[in-house]
Structure formats: structure tokens, C-alpha cells
N, C-alpha and C. Protein backbone atom coordinates (compact mmCIF):
# COMPACT_ATOMS: atom_id res chain seq x y z
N UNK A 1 40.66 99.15 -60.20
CA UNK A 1 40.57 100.43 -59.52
C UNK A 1 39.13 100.90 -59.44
N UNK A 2 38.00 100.60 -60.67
CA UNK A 2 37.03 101.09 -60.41
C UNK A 2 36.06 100.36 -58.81
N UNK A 3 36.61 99.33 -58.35
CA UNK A 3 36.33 98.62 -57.34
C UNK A 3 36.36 99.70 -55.89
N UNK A 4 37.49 100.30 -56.18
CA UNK A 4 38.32 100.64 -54.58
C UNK A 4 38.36 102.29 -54.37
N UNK A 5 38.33 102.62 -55.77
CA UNK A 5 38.73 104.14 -55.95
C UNK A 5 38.16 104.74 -57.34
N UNK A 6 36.76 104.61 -57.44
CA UNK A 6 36.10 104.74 -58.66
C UNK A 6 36.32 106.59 -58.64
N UNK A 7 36.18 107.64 -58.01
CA UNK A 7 36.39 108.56 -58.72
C UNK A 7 38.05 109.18 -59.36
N UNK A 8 38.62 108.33 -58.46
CA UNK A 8 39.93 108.78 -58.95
C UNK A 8 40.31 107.83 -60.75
N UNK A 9 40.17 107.11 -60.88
CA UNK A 9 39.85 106.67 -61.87
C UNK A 9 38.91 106.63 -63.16
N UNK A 10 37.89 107.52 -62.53
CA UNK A 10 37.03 108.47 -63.54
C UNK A 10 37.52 109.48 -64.30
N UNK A 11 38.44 110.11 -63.36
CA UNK A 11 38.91 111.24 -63.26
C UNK A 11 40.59 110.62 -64.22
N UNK A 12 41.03 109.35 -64.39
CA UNK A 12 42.25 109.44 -65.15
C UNK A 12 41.79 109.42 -67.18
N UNK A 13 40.53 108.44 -66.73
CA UNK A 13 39.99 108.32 -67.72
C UNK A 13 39.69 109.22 -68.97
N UNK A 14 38.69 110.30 -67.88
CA UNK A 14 38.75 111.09 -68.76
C UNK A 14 39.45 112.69 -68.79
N UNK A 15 40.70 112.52 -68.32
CA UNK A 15 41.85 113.27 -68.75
C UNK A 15 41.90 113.47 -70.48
N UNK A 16 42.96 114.45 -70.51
CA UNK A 16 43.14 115.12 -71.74
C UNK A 16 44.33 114.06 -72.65
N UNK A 17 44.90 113.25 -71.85
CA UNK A 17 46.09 112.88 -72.04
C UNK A 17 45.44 111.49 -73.31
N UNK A 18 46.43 111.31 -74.70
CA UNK A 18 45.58 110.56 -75.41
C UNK A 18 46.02 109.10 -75.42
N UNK A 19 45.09 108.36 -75.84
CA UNK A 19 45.18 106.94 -75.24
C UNK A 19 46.45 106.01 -75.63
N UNK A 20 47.15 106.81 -76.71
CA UNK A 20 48.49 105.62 -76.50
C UNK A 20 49.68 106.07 -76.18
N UNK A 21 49.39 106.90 -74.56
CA UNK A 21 50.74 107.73 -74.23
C UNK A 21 50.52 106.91 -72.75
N UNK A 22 51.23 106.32 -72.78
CA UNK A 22 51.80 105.13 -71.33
C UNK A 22 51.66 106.36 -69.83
N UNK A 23 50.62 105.87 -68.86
CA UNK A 23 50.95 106.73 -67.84
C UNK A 23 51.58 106.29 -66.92
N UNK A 24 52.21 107.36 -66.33
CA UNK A 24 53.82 107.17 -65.67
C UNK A 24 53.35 108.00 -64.72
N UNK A 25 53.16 107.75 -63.68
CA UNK A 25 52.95 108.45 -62.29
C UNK A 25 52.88 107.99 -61.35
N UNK A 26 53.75 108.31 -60.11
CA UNK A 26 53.51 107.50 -58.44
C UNK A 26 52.07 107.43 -58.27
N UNK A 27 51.29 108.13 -58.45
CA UNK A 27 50.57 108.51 -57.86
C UNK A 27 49.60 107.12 -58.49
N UNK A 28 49.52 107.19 -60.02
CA UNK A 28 49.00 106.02 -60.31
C UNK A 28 49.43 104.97 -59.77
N UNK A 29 51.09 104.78 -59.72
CA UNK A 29 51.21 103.20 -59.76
C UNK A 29 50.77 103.01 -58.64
N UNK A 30 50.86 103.64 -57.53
CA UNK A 30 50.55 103.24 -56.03
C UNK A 30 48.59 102.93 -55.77
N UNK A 31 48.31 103.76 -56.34
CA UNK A 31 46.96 103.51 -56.17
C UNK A 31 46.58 102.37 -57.22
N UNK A 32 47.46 101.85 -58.37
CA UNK A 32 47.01 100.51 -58.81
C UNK A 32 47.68 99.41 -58.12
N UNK A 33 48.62 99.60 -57.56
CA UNK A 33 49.15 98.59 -56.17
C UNK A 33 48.38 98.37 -55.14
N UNK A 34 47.59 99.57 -54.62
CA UNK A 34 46.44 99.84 -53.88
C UNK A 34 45.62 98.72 -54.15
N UNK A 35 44.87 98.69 -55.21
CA UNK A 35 43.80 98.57 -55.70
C UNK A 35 44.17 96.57 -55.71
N UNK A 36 45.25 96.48 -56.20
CA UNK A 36 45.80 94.99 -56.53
C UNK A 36 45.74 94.60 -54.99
N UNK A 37 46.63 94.78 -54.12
CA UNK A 37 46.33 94.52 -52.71
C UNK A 37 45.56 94.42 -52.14
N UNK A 38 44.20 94.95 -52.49
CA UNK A 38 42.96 95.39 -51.53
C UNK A 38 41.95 93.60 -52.54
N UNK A 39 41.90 93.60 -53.84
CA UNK A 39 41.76 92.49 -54.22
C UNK A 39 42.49 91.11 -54.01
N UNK A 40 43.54 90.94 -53.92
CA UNK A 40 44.19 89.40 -53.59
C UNK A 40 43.80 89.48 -51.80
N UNK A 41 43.89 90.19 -51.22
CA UNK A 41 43.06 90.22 -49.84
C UNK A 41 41.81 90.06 -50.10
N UNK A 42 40.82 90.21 -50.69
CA UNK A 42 40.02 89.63 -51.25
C UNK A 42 39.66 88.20 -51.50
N UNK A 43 40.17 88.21 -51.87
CA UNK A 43 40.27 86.92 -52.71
C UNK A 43 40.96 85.71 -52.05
N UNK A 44 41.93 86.26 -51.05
CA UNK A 44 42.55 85.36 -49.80
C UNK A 44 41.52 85.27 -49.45
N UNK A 45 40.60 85.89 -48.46
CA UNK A 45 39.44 85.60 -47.89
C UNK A 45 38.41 84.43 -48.27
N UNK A 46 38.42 84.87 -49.56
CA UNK A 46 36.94 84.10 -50.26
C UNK A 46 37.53 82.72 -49.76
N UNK A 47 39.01 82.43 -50.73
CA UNK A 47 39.45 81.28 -50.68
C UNK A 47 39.46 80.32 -48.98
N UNK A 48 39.82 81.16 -48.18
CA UNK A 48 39.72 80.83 -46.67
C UNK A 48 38.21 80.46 -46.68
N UNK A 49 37.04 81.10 -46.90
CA UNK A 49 35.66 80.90 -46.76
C UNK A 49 35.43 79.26 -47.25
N UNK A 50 35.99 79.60 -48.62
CA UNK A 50 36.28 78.27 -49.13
C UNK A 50 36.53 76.88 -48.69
N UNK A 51 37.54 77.13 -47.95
CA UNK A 51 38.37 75.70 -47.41
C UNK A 51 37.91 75.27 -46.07
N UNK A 52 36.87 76.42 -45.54
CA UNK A 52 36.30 75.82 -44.35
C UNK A 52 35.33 75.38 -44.92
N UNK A 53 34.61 75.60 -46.09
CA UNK A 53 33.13 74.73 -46.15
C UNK A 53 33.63 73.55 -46.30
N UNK A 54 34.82 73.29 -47.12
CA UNK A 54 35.21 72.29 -48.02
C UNK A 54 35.73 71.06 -46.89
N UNK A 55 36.44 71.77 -45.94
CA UNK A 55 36.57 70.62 -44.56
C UNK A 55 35.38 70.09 -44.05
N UNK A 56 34.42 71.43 -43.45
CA UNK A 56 33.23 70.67 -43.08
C UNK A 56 32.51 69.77 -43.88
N UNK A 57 32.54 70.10 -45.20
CA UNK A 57 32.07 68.46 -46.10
C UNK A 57 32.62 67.20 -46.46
N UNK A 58 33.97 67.25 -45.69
CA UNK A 58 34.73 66.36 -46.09
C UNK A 58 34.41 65.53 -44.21
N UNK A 59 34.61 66.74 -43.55
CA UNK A 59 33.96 65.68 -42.25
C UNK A 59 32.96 64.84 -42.45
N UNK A 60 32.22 65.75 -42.71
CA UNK A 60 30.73 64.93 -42.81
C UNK A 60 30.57 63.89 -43.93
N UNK A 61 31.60 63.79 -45.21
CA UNK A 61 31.75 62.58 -46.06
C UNK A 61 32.24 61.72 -45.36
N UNK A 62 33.59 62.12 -44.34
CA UNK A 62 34.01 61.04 -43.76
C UNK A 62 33.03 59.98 -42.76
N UNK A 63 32.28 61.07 -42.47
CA UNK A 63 31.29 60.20 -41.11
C UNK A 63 30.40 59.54 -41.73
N UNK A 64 29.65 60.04 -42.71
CA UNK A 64 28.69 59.45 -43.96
C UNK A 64 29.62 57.58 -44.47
N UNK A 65 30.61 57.84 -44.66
CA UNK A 65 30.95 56.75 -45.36
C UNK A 65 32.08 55.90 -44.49
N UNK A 66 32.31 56.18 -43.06
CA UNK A 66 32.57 55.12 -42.33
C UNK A 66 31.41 54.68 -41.55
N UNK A 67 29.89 55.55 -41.49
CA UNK A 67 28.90 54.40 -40.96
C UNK A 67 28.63 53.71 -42.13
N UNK A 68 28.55 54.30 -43.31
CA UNK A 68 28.49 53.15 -44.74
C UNK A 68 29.20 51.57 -44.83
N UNK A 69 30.49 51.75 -44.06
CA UNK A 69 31.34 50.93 -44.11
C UNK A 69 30.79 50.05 -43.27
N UNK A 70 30.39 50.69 -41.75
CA UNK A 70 30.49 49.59 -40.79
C UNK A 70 29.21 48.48 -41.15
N UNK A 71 27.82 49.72 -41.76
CA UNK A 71 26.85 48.62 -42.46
C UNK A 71 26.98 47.45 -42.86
N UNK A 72 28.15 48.06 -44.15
CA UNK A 72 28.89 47.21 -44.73
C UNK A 72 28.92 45.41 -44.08
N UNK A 73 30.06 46.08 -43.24
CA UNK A 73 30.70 45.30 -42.77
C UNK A 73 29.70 44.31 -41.55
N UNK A 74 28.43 44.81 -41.19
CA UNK A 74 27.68 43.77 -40.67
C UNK A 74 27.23 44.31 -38.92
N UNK A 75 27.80 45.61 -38.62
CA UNK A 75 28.03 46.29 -37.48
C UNK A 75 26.34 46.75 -36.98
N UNK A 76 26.14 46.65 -36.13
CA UNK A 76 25.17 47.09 -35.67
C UNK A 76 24.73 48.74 -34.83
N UNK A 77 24.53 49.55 -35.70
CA UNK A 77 24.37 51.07 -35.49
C UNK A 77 22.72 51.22 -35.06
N UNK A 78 22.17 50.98 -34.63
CA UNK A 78 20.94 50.65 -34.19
C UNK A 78 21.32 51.98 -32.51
N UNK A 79 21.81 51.74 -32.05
CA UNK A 79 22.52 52.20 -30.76
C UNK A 79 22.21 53.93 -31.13
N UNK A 80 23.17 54.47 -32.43
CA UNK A 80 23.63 55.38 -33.06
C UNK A 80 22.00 55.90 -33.51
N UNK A 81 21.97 55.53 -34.41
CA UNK A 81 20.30 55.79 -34.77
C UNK A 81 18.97 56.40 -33.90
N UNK A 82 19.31 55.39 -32.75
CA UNK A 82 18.48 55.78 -31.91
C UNK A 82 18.84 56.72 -31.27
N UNK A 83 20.16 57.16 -30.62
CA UNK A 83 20.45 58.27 -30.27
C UNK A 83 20.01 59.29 -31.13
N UNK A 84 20.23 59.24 -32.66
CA UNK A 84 19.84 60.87 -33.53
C UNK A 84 18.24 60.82 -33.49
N UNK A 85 17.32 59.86 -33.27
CA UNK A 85 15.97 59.98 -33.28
C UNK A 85 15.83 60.72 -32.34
N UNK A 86 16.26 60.06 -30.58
CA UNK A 86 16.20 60.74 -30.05
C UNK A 86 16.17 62.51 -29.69
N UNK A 87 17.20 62.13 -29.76
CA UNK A 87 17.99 63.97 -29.99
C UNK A 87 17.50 65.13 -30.85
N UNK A 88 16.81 64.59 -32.18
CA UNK A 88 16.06 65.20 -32.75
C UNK A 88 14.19 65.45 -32.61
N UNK A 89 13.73 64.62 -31.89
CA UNK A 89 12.80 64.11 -31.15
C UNK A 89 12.87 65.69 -30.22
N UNK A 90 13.84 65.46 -28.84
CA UNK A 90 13.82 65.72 -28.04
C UNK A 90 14.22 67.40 -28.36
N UNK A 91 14.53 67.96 -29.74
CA UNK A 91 14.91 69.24 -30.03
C UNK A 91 13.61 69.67 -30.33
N UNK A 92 12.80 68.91 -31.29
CA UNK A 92 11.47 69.53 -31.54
C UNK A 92 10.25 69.47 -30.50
N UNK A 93 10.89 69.06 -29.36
CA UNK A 93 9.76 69.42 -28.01
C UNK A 93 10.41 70.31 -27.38
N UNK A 94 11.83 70.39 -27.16
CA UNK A 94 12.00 71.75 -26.25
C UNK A 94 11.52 72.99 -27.29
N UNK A 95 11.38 72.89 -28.50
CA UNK A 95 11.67 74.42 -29.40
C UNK A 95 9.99 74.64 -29.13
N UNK A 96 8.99 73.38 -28.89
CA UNK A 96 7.60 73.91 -29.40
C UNK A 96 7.31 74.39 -27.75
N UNK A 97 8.04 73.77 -26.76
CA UNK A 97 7.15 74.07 -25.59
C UNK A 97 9.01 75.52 -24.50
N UNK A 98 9.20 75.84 -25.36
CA UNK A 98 10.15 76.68 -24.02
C UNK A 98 9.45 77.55 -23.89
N UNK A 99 8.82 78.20 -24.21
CA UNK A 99 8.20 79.32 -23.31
C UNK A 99 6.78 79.12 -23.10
N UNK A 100 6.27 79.77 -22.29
CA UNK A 100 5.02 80.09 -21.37
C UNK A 100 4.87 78.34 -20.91
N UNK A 101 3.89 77.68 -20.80
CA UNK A 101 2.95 76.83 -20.49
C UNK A 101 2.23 76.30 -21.28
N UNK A 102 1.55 75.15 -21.02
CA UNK A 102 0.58 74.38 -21.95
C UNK A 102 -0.87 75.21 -22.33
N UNK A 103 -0.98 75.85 -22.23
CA UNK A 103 -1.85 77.06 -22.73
C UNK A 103 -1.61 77.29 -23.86
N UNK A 104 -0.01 78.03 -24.18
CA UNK A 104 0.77 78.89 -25.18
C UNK A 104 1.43 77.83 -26.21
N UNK A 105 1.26 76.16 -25.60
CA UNK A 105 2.03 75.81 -26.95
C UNK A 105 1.22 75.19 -27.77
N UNK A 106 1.74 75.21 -29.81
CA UNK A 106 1.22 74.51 -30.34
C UNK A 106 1.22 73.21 -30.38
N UNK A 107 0.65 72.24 -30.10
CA UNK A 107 0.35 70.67 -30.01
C UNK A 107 0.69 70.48 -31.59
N UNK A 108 -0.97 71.19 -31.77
CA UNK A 108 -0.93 70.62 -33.75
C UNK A 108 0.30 70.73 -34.26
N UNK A 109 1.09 71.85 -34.02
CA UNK A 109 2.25 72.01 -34.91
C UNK A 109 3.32 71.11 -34.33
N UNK A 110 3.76 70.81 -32.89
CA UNK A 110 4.07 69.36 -32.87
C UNK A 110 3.97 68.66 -33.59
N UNK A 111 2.78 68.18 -33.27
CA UNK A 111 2.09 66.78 -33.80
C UNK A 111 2.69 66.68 -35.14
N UNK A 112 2.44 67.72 -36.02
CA UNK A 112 3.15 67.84 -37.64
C UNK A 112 4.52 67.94 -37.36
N UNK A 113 5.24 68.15 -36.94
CA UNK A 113 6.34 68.37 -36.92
C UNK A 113 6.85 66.66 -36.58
N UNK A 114 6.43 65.86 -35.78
CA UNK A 114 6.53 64.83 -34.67
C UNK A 114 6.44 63.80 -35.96
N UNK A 115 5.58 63.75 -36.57
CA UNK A 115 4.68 62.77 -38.02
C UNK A 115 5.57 62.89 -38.66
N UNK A 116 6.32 63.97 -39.24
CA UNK A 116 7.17 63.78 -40.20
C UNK A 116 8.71 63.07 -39.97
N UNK A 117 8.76 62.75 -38.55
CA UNK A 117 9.60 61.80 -38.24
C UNK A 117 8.97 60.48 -37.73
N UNK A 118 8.22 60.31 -37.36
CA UNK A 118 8.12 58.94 -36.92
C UNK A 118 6.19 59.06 -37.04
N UNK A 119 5.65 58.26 -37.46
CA UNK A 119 4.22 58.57 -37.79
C UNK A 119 3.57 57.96 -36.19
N UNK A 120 3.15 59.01 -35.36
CA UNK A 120 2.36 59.05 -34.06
C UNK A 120 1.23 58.37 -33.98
N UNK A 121 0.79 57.19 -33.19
CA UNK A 121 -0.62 57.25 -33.37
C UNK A 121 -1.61 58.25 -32.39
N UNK A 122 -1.19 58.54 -31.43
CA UNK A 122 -1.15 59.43 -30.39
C UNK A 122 -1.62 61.01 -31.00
N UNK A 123 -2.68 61.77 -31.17
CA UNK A 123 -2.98 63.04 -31.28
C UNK A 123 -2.83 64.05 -30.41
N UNK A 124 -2.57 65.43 -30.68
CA UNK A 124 -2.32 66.42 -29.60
C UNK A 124 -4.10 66.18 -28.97
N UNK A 125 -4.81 66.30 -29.68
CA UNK A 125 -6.30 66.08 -28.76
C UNK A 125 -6.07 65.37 -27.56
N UNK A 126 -5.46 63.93 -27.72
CA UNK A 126 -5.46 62.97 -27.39
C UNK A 126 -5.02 63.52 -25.65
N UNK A 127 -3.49 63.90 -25.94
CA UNK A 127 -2.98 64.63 -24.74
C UNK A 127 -3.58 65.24 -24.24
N UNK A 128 -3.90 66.33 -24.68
CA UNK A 128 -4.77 67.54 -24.25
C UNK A 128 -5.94 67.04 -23.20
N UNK A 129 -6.95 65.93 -23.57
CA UNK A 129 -7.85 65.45 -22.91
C UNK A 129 -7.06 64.38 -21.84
N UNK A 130 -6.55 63.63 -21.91
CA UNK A 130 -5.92 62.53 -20.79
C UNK A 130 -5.33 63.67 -19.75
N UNK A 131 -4.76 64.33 -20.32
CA UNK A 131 -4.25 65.80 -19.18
C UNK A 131 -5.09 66.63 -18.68
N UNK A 132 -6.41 66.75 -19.01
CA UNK A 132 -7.59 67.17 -18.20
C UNK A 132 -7.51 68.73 -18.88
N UNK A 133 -6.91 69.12 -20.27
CA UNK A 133 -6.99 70.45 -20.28
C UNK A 133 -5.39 70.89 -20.25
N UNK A 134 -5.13 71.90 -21.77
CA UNK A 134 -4.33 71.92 -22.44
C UNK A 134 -3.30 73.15 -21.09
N UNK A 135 -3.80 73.86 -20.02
CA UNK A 135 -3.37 74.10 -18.89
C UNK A 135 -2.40 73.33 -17.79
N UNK A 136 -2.66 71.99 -17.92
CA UNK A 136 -2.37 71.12 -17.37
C UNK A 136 -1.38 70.06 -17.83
N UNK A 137 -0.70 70.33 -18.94
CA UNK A 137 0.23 69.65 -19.55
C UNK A 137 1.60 70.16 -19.28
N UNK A 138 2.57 68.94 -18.87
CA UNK A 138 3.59 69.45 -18.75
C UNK A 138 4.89 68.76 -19.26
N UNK A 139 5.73 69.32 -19.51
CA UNK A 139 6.83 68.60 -20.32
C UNK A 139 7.65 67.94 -18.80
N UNK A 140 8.11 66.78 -18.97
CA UNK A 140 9.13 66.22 -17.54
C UNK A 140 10.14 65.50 -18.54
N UNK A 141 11.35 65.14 -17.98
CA UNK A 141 12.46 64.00 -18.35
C UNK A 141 11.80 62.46 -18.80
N UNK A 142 11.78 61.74 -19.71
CA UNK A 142 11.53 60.71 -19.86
C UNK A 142 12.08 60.01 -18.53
N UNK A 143 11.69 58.46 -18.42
CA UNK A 143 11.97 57.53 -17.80
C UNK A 143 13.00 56.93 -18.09
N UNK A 144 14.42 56.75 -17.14
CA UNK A 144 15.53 56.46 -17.28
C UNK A 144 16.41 56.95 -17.50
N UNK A 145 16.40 58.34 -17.28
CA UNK A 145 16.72 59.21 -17.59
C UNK A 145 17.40 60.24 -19.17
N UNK A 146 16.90 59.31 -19.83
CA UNK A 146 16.66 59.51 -21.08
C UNK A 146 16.36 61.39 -21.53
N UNK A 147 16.44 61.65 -23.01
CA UNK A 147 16.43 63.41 -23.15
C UNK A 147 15.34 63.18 -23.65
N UNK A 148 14.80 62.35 -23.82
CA UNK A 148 13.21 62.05 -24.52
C UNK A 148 12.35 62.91 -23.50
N UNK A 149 11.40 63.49 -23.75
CA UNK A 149 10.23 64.13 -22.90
C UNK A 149 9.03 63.29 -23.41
N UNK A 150 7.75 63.43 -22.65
CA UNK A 150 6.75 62.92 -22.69
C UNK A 150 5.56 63.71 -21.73
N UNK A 151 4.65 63.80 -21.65
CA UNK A 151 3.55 63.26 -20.87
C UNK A 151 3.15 62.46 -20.15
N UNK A 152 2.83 62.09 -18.58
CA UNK A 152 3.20 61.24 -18.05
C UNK A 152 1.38 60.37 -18.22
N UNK A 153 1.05 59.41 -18.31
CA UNK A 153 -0.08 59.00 -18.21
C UNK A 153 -0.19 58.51 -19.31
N UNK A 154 -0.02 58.57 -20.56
CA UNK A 154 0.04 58.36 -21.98
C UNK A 154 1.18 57.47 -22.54
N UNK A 155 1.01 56.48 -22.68
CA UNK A 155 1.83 55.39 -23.32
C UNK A 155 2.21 55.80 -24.56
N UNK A 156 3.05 55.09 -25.05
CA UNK A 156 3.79 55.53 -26.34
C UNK A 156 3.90 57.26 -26.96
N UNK A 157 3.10 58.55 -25.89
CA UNK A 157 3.53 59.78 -25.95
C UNK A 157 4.99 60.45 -26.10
């Protein structure tokens, strides 16, 4: 009760009535029914919060340990791989360049961002100058239509 209805329960507390005389009142029992209800709803909740994390980790064990398997088993995920390079690749160039122009974006922080997945030999300088000026850079579709972006003029970019 002190959860749901702390002054009314302040207020039984310190009544006149002495502590080993059983209280007997609608008024109590309902507001400790109250109080019980408003907690197992509670607590339903949490548990619901619960069982969705607990699925989503069990997905992701499952997916974890049937590419484990196919390793295993001699399968070639090379295909797979390259798709998540990709895709993750291709997330950290739309996030550095969506707004304004090659003016407004950070290269360097690319570039760091870019290194910690796959080590570049390629520098934002590098771009910057083959593009005639950090104005002049522009993000396009890779070749083949691929989600990869690049720079066009610059090999391995």
C-alpha cells in the first residue's frame, strides 16, 4: 500500500487503534485488494518485458548457432558475410554524408569509423584531392548495382 496509496496508509498506521487488534474494514480490505492488483499488473508487465527480450535472444542464439553449424558442416557463408560487410559499410556512409554536401561532411570521422572495419589504405585526404576539393565529392550507387557507395575515380574507395 505504501506503493499506491502512501497517505492513506500513513494515516492507518498511525491511528490510535493498538497493534494487536486485527483491522476489519471495507474500506481497508479494498484498498489492500487495490494495492495487490495494481502490483501483480505490475509485475505481469515486467514479466511480458521479460519474455520479449528472452525471444529476441533466443532468435539471435538460434541464428548464431545454425551459421555455427553450417561452418561446421563445411558450407560456404562467404556470400552472407559479405552481404553484412556490405550493409554495414554502406550504413556508415549514408549516416556520415545525409545531409548538406561534401563541404559539411566528416571524411576523418569516416575514415575512423571505415578502419575499424576493414583497415583502408585509401585516406579522406586522398579523396578530397582526386575530387579536386572536398565541394566536389559526391556519394553515387556502387557499380552493379550494389548498396556499396564510393567515389567515382578512386579504386578500391
Amino acid at each position: 500500500m505504501r506503493l499506491f496509496n502512501s497517505g492513506a496508509a500513513e494515516r492507518l498506521m498511525n491511528s490510535s487503534v493498538p497493534d494487536d487488534v486485527a483491522l476489519e474494514s471495507k474500506l481497508v480490505s479494498r484498498a489492500i485488494a487495490s494495492a495487490q492488483g495494481q502490483v501483480e499488473g505490475r509485475n505481469a508487465e515486467q514479466r511480458k518485458n521479460v519474455l520479449k527480450y528472452d525471444d529476441v535472444l533466443n532468435r539471435q542464439r538460434e541464428a548464431i548457432y545454425s551459421d555455427r553449424r553450417r561452418i561446421l558442416e563445411g558450407d560456404d557463408l562467404h556470400e552472407k558475410v559479405q552481404y553484412f560487410v556490405e550493409d554495414t559499410i554502406t550504413a556508415l556512409i549514408d549516416a556520415a554524408t545525409a545531409e548538406g554536401n561534401g563541404d559539411d561532411w566528416d571524411f576523418h570521422q569516416l575514415w575512423t569509423n571505415l578502419k575499424t572495419l576493414y583497415p583502408v589504405s585509401v585516406t579522406a585526404d586522398d579523396i578530397i584531392e582526386e575530387a579536386g576539393g572536398k565541394s566536389r565529392v559526391t556519394v553515387e550507387p556502387a557499380e552493379g548495382g550494389g548498396s556499396l557507395r564510393r567515389t567515382p575515380g578512386i579504386p578500391g574507395a
